[in-house]
Protein backbone atom coordinates (compact mmCIF):
# COMPACT_ATOMS: atom_id res chain seq x y z
CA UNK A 1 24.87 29.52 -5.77
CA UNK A 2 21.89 30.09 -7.62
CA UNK A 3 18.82 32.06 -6.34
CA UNK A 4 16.11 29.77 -6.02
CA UNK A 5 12.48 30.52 -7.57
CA UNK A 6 9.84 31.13 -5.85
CA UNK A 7 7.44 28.10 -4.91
CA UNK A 8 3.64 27.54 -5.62
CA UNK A 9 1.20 26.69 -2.96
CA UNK A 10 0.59 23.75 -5.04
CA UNK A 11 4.24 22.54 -4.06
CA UNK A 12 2.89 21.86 -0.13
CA UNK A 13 0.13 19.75 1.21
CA UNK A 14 0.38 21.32 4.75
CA UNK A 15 -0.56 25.01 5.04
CA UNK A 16 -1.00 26.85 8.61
CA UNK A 17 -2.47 30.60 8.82
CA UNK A 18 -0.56 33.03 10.44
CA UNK A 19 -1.53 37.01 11.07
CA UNK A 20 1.09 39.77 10.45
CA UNK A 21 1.12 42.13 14.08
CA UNK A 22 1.75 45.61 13.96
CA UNK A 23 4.70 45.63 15.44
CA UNK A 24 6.20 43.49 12.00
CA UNK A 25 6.74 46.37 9.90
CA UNK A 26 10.07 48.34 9.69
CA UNK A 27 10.86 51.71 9.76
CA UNK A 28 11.10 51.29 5.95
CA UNK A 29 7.31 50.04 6.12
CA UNK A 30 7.37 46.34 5.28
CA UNK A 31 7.74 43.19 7.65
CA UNK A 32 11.08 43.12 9.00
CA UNK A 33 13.14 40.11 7.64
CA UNK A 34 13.48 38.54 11.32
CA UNK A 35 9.86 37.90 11.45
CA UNK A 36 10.27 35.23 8.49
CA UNK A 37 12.20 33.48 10.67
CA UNK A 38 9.47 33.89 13.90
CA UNK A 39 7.05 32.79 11.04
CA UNK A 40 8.74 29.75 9.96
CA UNK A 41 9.21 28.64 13.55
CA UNK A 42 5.53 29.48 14.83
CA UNK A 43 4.48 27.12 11.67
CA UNK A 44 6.18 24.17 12.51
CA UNK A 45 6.24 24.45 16.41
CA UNK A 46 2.50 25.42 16.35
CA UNK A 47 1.87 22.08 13.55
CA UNK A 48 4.05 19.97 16.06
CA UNK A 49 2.02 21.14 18.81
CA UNK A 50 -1.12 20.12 17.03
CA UNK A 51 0.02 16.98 16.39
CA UNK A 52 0.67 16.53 19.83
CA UNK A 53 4.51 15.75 19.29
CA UNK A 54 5.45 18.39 21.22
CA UNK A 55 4.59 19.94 24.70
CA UNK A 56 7.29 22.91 25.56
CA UNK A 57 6.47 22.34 29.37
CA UNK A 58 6.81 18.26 29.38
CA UNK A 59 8.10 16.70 26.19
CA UNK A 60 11.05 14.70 26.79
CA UNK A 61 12.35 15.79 23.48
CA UNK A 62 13.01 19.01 22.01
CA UNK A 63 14.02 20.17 18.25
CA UNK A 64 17.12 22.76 18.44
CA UNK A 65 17.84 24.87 15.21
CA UNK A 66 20.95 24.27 13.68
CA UNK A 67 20.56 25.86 10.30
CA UNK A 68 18.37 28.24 8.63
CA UNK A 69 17.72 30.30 5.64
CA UNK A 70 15.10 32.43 3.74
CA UNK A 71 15.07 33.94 0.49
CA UNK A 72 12.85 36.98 0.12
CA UNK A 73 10.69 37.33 -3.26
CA UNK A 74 7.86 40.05 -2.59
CA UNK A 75 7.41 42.32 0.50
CA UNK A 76 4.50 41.39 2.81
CA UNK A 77 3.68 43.99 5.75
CA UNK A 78 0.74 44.03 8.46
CA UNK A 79 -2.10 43.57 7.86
CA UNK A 80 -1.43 41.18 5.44
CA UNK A 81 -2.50 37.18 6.04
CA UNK A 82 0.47 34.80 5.63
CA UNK A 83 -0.65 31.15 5.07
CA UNK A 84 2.88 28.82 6.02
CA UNK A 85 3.17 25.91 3.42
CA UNK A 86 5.51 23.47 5.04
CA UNK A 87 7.00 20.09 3.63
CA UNK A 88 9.75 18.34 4.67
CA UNK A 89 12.87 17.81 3.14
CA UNK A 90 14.87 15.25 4.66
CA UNK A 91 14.50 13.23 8.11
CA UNK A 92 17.47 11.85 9.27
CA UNK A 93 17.60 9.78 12.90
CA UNK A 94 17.62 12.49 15.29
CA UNK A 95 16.86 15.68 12.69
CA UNK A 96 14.52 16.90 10.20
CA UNK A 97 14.62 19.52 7.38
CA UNK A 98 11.19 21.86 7.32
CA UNK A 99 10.77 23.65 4.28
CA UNK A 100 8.55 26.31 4.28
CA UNK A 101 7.05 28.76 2.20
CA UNK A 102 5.07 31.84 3.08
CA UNK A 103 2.27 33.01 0.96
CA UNK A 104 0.71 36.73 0.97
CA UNK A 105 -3.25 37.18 1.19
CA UNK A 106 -3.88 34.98 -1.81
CA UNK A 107 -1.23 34.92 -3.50
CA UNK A 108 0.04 31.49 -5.54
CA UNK A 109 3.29 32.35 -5.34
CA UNK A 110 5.66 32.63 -2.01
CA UNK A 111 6.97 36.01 -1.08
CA UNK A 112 9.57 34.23 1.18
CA UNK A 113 10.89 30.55 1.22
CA UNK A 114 13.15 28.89 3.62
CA UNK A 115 14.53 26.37 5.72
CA UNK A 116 14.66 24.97 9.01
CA UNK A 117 16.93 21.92 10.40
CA UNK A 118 15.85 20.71 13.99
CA UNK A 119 18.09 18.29 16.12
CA UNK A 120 15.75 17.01 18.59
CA UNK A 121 17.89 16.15 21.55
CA UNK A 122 16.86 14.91 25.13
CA UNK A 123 15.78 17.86 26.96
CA UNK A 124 18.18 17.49 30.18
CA UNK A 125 21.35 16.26 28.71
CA UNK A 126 20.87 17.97 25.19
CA UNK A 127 22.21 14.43 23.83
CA UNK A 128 20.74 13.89 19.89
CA UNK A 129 17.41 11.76 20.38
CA UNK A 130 15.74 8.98 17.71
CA UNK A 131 12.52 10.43 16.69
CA UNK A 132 9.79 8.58 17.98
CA UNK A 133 7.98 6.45 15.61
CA UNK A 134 4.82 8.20 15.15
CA UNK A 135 5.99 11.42 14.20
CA UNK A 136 8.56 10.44 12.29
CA UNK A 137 5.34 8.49 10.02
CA UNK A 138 3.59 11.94 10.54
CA UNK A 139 6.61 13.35 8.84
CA UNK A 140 7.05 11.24 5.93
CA UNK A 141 3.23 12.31 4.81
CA UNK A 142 5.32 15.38 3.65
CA UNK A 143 8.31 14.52 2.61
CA UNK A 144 9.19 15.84 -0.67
């Protein structure tokens, strides 16, 4: 499999800010690759939250990971600024594929990309769930 290139902000239409924490960096003094990942998730559950299609105390339905993965192109550490690009990469009846990118400071160019496939499922009985109309139009404004 070939290593993918890094993406441009000019690649995503939805951006989110996020702020590096102490607590990020490593022992070898960068951001610890697990906090891509808490990243990635805080972008789209935070955009979903927004967007009101989402409540983690009452929604109905909730998006479960099933797959993930990052590549890593340039370290980023606290304090740095990330800004989350996100665009979506495939909606399917009960799932959708966020792809997101996360940008250093200013940079044009992502220091990490990856990927994120939610199931939404009923809540109780963890059975797959049709997304509901309205967010799955949301969606499609950034499907790639």
């Amino acid at each position: 499999m070939a290593r993918p290139s890094p993406l441009g902000r000019d690649e995503f239409a939805l951006f989110r800010s996020l702020q590096t924490r102490w607590a990020d960096n490593d022992m070898y003094g960068h951001m610890n690759n697990v906090v891509h990942y808490a990243l990635f998730d805080t972008a789209i559950n935070g955009w979903l939250i927004e967007q009101e299609f989402l409540d983690p105390m009452t929604s109905d339905i909730v998006g479960l990971v099933v797959e993930t993965g990052c590549s890593y192109f340039a370290e980023m550490g606290f304090p740095d600024r990330v800004t989350a690009g996100i665009r979506i990469g495939h909606i399917g009846n009960s799932s959708v594929r966020y792809e997101i990118a996360l940008f250093r400071n200013d940079e044009e160019t992502a220091a990490a990309q990856g990927h994120f496939v939610h199931v939404y499922v009923e809540k109780d009985s963890r059975k797959p769930a049709v997304l509901p109309k309205l967010m799955r139009l949301a969606l499609e404004d950034y499907l790639r």
